[in-house]
PDB file of N, CA and C in Angstrom:
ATOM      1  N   UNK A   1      59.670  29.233 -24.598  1.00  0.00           N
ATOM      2  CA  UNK A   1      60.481  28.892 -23.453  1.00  0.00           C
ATOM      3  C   UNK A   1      60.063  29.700 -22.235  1.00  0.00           C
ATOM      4  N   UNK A   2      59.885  30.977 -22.350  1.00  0.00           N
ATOM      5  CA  UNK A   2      59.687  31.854 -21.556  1.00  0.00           C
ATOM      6  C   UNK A   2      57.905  31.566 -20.592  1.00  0.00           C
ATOM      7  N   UNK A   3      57.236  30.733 -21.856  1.00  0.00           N
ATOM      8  CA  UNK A   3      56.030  30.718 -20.883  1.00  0.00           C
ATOM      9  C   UNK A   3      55.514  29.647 -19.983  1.00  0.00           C
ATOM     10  N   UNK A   4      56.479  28.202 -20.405  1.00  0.00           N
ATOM     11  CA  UNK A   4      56.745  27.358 -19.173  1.00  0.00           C
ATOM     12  C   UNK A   4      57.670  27.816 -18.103  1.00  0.00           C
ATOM     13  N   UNK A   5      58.320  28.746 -18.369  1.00  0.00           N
ATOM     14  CA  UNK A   5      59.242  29.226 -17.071  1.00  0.00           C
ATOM     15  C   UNK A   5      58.616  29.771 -16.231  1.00  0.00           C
ATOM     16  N   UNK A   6      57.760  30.561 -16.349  1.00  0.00           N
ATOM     17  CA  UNK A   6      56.934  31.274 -15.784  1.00  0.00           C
ATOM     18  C   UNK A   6      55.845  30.289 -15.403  1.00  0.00           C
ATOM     19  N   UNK A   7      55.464  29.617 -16.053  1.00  0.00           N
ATOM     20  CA  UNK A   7      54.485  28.816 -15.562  1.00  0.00           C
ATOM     21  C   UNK A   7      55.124  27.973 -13.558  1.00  0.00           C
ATOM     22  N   UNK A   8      56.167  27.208 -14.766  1.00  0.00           N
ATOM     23  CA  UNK A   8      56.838  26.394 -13.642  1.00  0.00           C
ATOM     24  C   UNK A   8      57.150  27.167 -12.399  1.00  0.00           C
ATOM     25  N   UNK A   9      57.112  28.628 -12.347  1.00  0.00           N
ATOM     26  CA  UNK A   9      57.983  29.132 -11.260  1.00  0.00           C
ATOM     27  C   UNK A   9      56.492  29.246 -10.258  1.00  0.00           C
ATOM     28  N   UNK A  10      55.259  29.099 -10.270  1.00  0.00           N
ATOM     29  CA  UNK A  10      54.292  29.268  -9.500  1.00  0.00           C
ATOM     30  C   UNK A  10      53.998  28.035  -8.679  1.00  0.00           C
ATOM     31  N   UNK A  11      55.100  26.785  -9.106  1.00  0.00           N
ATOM     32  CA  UNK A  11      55.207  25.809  -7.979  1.00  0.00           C
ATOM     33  C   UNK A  11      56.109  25.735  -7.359  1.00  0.00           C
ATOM     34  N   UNK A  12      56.204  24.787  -5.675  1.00  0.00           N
ATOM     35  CA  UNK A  12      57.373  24.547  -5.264  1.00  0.00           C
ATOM     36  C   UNK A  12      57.579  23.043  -4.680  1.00  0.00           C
ATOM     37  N   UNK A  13      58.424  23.064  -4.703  1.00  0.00           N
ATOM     38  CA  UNK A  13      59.024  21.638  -4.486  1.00  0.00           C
ATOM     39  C   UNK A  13      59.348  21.188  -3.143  1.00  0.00           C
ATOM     40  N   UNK A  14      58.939  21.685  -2.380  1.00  0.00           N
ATOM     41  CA  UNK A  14      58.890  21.270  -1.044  1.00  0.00           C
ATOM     42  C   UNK A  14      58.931  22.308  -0.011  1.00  0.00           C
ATOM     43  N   UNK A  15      58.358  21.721   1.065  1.00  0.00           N
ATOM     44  CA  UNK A  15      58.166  22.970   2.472  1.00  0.00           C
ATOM     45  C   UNK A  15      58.905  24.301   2.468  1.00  0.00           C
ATOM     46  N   UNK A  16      60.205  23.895   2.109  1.00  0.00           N
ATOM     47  CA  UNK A  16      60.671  25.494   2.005  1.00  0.00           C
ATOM     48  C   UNK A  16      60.346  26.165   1.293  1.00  0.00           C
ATOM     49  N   UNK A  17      59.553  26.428   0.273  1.00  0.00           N
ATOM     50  CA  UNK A  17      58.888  26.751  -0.815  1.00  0.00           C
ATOM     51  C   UNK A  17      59.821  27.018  -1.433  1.00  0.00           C
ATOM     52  N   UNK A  18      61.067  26.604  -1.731  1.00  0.00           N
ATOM     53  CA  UNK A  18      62.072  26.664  -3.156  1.00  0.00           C
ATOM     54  C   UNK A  18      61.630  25.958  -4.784  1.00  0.00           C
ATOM     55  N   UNK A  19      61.681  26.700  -5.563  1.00  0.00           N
ATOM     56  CA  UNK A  19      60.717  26.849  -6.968  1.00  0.00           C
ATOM     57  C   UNK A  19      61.170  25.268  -7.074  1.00  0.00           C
ATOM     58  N   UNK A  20      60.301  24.810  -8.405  1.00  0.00           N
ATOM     59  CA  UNK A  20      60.440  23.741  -8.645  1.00  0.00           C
ATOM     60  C   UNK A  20      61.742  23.729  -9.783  1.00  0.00           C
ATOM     61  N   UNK A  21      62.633  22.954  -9.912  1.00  0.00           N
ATOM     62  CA  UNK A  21      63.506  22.875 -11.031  1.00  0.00           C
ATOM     63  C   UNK A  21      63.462  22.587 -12.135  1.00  0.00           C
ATOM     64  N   UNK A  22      63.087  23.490 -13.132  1.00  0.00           N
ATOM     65  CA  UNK A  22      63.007  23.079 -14.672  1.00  0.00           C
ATOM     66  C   UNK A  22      64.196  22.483 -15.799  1.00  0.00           C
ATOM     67  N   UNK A  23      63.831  21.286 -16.217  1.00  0.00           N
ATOM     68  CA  UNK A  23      64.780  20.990 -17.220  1.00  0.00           C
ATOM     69  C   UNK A  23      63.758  21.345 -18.229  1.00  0.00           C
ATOM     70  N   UNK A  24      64.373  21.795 -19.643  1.00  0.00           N
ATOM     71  CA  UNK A  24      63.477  21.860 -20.919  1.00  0.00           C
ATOM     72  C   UNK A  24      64.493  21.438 -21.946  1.00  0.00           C
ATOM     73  N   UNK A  25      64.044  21.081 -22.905  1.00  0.00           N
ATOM     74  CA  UNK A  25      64.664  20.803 -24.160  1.00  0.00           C
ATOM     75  C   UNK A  25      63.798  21.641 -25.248  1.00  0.00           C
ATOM     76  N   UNK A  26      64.359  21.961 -26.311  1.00  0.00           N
ATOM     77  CA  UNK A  26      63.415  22.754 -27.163  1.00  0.00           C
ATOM     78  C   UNK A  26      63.736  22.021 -28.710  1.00  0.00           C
ATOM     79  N   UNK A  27      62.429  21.701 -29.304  1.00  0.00           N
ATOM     80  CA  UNK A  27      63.152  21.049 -30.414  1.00  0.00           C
ATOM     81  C   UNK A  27      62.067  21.804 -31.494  1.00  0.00           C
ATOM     82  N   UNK A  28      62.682  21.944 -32.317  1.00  0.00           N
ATOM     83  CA  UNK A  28      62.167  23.205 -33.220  1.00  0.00           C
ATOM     84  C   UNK A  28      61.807  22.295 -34.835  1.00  0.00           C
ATOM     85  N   UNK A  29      61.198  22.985 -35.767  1.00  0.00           N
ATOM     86  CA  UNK A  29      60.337  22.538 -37.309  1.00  0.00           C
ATOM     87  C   UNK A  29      60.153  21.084 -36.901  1.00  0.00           C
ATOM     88  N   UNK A  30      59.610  20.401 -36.402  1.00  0.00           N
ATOM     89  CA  UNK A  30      58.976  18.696 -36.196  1.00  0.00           C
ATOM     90  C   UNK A  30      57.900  19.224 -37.351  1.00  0.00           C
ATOM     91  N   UNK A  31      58.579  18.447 -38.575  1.00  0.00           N
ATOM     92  CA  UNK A  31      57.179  18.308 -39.318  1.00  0.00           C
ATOM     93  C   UNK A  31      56.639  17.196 -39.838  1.00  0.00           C
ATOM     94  N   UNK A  32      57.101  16.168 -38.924  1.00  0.00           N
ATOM     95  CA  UNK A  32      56.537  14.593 -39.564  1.00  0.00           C
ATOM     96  C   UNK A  32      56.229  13.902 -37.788  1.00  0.00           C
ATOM     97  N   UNK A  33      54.930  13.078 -38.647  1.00  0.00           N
ATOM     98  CA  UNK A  33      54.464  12.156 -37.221  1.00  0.00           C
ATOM     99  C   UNK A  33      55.329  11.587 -37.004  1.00  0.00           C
ATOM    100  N   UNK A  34      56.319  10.925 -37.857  1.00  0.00           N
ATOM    101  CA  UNK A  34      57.067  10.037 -37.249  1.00  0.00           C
ATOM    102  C   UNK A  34      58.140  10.615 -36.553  1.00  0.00           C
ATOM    103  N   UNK A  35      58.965  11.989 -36.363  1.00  0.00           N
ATOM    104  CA  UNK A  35      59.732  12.862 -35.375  1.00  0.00           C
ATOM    105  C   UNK A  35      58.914  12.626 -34.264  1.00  0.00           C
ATOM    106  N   UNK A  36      57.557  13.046 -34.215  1.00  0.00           N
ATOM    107  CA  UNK A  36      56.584  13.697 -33.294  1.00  0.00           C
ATOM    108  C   UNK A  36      57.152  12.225 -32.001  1.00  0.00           C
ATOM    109  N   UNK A  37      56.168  11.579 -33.005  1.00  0.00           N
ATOM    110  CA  UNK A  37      56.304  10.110 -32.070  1.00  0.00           C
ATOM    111  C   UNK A  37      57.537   9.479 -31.441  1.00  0.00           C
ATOM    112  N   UNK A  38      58.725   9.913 -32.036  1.00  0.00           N
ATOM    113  CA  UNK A  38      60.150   9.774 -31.310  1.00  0.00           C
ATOM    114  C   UNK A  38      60.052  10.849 -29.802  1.00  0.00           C
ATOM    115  N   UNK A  39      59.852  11.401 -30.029  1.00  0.00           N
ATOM    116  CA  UNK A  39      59.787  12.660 -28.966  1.00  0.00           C
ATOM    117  C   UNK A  39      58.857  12.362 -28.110  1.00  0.00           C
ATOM    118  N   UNK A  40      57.432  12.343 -28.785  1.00  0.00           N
ATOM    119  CA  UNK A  40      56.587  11.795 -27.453  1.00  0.00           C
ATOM    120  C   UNK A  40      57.006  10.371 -26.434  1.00  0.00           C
ATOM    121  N   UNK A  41      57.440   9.423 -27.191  1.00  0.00           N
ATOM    122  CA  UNK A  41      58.322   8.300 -27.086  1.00  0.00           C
ATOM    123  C   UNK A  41      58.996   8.089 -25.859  1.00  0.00           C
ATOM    124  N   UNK A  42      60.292   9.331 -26.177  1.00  0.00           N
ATOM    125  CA  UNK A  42      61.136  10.175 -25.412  1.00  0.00           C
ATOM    126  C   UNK A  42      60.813  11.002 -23.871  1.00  0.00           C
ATOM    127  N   UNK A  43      59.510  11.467 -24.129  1.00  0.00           N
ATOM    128  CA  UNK A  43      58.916  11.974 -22.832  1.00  0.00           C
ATOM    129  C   UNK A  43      58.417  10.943 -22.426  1.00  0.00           C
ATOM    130  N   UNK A  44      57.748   9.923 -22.586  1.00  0.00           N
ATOM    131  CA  UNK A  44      57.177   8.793 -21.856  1.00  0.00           C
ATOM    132  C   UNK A  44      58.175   8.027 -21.147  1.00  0.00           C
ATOM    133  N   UNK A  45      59.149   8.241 -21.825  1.00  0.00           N
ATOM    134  CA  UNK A  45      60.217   6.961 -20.675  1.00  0.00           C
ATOM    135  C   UNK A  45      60.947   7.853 -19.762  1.00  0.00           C
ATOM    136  N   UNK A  46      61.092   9.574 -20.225  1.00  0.00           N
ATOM    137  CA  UNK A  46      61.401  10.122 -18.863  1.00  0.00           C
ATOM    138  C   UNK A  46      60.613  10.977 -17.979  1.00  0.00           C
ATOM    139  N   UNK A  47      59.478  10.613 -18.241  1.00  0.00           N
ATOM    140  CA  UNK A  47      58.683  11.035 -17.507  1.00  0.00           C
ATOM    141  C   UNK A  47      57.767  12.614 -17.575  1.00  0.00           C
ATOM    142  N   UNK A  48      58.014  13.098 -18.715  1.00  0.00           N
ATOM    143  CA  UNK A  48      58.159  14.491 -18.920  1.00  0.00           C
ATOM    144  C   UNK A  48      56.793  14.691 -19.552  1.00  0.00           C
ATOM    145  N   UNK A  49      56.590  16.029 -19.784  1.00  0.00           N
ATOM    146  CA  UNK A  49      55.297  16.440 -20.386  1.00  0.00           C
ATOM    147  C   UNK A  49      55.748  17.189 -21.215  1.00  0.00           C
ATOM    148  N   UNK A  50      54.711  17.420 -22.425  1.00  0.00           N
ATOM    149  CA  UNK A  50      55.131  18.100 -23.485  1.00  0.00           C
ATOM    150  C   UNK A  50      54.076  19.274 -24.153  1.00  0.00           C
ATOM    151  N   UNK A  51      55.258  20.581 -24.104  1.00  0.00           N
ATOM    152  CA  UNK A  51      54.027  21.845 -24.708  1.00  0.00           C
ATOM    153  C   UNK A  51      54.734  22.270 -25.769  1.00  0.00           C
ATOM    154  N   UNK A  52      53.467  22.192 -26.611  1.00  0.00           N
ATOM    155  CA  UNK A  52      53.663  22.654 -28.074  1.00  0.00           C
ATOM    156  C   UNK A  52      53.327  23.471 -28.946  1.00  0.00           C
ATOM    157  N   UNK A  53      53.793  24.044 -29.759  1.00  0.00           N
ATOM    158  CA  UNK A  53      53.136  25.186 -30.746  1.00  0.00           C
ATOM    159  C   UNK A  53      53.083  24.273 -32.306  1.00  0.00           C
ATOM    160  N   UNK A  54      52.219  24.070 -32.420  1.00  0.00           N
ATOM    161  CA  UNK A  54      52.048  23.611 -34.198  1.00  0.00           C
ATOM    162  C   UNK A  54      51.156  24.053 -35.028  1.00  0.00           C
ATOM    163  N   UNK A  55      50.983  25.031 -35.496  1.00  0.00           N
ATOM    164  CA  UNK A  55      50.107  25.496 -36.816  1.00  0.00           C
ATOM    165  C   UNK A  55      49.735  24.568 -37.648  1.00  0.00           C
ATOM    166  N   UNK A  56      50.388  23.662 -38.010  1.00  0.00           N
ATOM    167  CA  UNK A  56      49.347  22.400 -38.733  1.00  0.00           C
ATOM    168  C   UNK A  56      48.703  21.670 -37.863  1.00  0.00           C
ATOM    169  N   UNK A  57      46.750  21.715 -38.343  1.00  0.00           N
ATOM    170  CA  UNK A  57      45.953  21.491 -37.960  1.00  0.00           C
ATOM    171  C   UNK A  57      46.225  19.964 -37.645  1.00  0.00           C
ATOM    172  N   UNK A  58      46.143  19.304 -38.855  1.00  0.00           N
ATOM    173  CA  UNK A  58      46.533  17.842 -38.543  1.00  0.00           C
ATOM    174  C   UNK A  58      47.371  17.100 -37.339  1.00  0.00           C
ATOM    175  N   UNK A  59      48.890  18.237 -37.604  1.00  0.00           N
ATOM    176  CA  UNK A  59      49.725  17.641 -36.691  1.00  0.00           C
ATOM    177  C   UNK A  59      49.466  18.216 -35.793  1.00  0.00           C
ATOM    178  N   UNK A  60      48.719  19.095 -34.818  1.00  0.00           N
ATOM    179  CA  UNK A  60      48.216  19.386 -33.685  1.00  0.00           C
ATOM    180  C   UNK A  60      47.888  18.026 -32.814  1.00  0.00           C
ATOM    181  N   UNK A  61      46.345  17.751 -33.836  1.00  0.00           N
ATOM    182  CA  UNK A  61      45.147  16.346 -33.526  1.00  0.00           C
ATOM    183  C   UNK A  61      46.058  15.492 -33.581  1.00  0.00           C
ATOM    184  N   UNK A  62      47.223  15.368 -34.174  1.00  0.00           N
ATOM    185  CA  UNK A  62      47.946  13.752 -34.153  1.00  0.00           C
ATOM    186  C   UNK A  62      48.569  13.484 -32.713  1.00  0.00           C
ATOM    187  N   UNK A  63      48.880  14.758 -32.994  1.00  0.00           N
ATOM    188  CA  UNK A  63      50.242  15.149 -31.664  1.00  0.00           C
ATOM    189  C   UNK A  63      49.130  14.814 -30.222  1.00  0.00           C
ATOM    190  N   UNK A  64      48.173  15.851 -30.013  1.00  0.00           N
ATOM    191  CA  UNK A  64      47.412  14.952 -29.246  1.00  0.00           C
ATOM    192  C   UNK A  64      46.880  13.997 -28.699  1.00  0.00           C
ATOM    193  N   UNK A  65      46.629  13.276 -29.891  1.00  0.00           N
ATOM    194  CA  UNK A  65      45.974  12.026 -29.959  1.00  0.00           C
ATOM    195  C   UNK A  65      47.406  10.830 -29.336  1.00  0.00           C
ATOM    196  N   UNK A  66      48.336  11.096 -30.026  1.00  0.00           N
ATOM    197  CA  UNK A  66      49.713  10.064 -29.741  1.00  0.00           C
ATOM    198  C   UNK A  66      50.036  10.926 -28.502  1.00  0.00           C
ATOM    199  N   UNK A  67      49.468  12.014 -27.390  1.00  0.00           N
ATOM    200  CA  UNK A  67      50.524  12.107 -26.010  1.00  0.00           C
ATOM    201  C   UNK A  67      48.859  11.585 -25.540  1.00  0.00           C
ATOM    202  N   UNK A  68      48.021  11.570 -25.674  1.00  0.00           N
ATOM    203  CA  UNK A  68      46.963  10.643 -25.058  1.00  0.00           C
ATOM    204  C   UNK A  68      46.993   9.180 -24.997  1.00  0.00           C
ATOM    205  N   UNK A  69      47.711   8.323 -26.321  1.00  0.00           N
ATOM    206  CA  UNK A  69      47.100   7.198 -26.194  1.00  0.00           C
ATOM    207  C   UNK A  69      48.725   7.255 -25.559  1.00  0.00           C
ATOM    208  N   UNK A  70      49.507   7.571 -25.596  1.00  0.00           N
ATOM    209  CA  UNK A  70      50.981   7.289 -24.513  1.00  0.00           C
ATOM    210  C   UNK A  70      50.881   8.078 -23.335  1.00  0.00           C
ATOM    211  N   UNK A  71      49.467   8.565 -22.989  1.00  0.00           N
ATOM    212  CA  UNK A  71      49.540   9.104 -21.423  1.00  0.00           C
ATOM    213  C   UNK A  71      50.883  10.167 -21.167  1.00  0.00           C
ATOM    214  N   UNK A  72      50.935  10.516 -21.879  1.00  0.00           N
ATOM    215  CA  UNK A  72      52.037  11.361 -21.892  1.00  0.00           C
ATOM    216  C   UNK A  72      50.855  12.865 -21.743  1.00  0.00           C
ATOM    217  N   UNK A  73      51.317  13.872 -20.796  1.00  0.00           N
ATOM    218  CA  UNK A  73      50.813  14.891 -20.197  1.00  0.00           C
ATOM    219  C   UNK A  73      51.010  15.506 -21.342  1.00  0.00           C
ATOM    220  N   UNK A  74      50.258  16.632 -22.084  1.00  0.00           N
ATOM    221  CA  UNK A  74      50.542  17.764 -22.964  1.00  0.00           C
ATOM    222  C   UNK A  74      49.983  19.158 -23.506  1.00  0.00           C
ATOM    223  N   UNK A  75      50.404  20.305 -23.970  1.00  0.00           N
ATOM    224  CA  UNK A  75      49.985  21.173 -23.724  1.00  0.00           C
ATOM    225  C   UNK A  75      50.083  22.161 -24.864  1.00  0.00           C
ATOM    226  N   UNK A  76      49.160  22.098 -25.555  1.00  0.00           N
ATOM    227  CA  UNK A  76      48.543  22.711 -27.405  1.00  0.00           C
ATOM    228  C   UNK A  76      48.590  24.086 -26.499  1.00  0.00           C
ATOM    229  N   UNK A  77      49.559  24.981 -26.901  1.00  0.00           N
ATOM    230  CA  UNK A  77      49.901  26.637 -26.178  1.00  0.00           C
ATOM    231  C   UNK A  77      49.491  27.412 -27.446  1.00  0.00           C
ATOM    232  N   UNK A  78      49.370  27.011 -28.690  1.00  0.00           N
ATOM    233  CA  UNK A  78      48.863  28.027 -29.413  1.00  0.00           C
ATOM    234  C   UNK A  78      47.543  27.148 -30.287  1.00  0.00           C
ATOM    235  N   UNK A  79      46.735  26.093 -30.031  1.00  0.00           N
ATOM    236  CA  UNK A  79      46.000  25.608 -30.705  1.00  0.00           C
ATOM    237  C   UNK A  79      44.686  26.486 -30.675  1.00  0.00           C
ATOM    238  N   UNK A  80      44.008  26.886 -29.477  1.00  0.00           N
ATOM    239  CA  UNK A  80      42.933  27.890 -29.138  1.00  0.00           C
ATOM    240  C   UNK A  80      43.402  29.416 -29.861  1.00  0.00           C
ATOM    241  N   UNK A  81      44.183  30.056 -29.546  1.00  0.00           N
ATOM    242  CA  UNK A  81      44.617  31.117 -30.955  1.00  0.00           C
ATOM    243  C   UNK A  81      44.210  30.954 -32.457  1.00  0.00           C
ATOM    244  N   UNK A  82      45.317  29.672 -32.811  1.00  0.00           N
ATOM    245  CA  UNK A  82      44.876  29.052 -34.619  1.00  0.00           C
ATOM    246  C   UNK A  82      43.405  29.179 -34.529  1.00  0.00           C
ATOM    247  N   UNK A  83      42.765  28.632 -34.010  1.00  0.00           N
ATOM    248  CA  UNK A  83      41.734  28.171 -34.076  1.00  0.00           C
ATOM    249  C   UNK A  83      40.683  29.447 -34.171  1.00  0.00           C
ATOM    250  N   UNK A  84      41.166  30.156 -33.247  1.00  0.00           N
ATOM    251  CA  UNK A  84      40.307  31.367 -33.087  1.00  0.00           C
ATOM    252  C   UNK A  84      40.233  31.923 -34.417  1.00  0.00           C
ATOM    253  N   UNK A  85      41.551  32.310 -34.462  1.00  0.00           N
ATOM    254  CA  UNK A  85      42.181  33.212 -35.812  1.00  0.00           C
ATOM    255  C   UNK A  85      41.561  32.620 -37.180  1.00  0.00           C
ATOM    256  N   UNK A  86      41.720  31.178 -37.390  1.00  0.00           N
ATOM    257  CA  UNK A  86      41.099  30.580 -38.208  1.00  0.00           C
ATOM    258  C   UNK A  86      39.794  30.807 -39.010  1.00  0.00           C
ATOM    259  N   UNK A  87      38.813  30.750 -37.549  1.00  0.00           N
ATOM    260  CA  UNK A  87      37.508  31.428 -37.523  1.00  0.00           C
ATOM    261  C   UNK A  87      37.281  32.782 -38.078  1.00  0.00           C
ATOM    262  N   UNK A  88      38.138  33.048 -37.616  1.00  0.00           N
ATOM    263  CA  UNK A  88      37.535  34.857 -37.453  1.00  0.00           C
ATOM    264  C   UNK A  88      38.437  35.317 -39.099  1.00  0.00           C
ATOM    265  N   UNK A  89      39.103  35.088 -39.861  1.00  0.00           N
ATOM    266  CA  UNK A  89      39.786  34.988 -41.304  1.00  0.00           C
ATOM    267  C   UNK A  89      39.383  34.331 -42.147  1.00  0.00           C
ATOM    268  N   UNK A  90      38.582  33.007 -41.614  1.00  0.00           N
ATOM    269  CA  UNK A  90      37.842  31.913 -42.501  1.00  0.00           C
ATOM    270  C   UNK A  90      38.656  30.966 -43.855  1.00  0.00           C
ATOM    271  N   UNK A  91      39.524  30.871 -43.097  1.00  0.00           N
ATOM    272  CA  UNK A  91      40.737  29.810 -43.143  1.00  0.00           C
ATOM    273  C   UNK A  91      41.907  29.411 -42.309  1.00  0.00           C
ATOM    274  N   UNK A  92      42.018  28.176 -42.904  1.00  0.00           N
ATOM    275  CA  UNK A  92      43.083  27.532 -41.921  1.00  0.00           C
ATOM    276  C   UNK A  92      44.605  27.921 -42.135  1.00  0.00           C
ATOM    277  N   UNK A  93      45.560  28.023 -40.855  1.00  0.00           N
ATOM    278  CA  UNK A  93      46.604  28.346 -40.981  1.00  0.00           C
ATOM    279  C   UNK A  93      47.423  27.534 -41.935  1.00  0.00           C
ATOM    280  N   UNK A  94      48.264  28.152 -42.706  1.00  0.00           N
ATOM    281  CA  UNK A  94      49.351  27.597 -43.536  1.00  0.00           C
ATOM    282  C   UNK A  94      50.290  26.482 -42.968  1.00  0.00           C
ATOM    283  N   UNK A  95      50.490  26.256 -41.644  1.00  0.00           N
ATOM    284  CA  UNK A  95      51.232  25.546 -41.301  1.00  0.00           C
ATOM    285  C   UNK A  95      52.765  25.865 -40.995  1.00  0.00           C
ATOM    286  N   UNK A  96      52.998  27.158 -41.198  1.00  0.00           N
ATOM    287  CA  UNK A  96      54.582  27.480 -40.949  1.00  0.00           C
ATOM    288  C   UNK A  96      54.433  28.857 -40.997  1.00  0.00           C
ATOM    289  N   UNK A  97      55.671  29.453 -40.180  1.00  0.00           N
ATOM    290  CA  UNK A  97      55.708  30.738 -40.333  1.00  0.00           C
ATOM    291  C   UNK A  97      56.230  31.436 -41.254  1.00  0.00           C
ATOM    292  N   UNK A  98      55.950  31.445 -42.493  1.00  0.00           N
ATOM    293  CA  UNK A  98      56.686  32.394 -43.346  1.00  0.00           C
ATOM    294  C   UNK A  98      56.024  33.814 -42.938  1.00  0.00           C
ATOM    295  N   UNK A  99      56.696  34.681 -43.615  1.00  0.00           N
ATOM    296  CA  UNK A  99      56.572  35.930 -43.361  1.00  0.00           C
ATOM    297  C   UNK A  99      56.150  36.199 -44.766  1.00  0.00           C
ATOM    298  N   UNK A 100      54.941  36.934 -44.733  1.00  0.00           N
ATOM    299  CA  UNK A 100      54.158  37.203 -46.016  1.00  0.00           C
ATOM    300  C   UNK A 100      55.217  38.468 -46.914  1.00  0.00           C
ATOM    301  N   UNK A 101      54.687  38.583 -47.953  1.00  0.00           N
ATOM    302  CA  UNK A 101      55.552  39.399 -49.082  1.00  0.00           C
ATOM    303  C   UNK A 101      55.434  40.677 -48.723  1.00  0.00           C
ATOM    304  N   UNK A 102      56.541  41.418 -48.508  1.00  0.00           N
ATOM    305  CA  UNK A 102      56.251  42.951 -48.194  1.00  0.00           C
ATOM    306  C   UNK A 102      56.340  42.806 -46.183  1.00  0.00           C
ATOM    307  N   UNK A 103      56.286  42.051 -45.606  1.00  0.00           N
ATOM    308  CA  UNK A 103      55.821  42.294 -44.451  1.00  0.00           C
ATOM    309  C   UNK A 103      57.545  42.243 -43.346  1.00  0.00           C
ATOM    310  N   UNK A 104      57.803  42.676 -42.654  1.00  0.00           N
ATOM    311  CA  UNK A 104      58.767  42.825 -41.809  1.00  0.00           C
ATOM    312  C   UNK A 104      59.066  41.402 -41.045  1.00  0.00           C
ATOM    313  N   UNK A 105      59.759  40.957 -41.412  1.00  0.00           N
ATOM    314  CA  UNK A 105      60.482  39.882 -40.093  1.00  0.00           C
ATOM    315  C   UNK A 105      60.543  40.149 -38.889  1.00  0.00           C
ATOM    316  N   UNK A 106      60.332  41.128 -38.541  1.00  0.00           N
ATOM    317  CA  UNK A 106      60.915  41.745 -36.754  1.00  0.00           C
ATOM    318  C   UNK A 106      59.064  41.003 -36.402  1.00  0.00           C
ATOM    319  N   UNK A 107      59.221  40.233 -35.167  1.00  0.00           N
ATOM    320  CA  UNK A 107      57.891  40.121 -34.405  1.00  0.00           C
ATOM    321  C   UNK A 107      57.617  41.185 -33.824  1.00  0.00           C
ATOM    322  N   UNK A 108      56.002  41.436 -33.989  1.00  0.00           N
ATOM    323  CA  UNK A 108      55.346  42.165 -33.273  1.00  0.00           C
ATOM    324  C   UNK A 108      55.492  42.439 -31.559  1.00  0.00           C
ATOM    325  N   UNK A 109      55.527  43.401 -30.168  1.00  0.00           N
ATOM    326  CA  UNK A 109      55.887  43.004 -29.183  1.00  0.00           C
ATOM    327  C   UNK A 109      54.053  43.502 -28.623  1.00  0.00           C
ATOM    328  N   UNK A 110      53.605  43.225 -27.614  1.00  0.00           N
ATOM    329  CA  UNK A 110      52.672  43.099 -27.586  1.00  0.00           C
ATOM    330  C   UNK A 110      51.770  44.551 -26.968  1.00  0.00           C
ATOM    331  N   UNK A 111      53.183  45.495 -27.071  1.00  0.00           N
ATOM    332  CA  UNK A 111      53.354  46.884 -26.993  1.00  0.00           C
ATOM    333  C   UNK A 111      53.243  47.951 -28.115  1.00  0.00           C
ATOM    334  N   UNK A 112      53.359  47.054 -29.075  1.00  0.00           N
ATOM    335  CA  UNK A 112      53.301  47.952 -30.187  1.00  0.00           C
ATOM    336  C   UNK A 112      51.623  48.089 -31.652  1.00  0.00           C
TER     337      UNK A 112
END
């Protein structure tokens, strides 16, 4: 949430330079094409663009592929990471965030 806000706040919406107004919706575990495609669906008739985080490889490329062929604007925010990470571990992400055995639930801050 925090990094379209920030994004959005570097435009403005007219001469007075007053920020542009963000609506967001946040919709959380989409783990079937057919959710995906309701949603992309959903942004196409209101006009909206869509940024996403998905660790499954597949549903990344789908998700893509369906806001392309619906011209729907969109924005893979952690696909170049997976991907990296992928590489550099020499496997593909699990697809969800569990928290491995032994390991702390608290997220890392980018301070520590």
């Amino acid at each position: 949430n925090q990094v379209y806000t920030v994004g959005g706040g570097q435009f403005r919406s007219n001469a007075q330079s007053q920020a542009c107004t963000l609506r967001t919706k946040l919709f959380t575990f989409i783990r079937t094409e057919e959710r995906m495609a309701e949603l992309i669906k959903e942004a196409q008739e209101s006009n909206a663009m869509i940024i996403f985080t998905l660790a499954n490889p597949e549903m990344r490329e789908k998700t893509m592929k369906m806001c392309e062929l619906s011209k729907v604007m969109h924005v893979d925010l952690m696909g170049g990471i997976f991907d990296t990470m992928s590489s550099f571990f020499g496997q593909a992400p699990r697809g969800s965030l569990d928290v491995p055995n032994g390991a702390s639930s608290r997220r890392p801050m980018l301070s520590d």
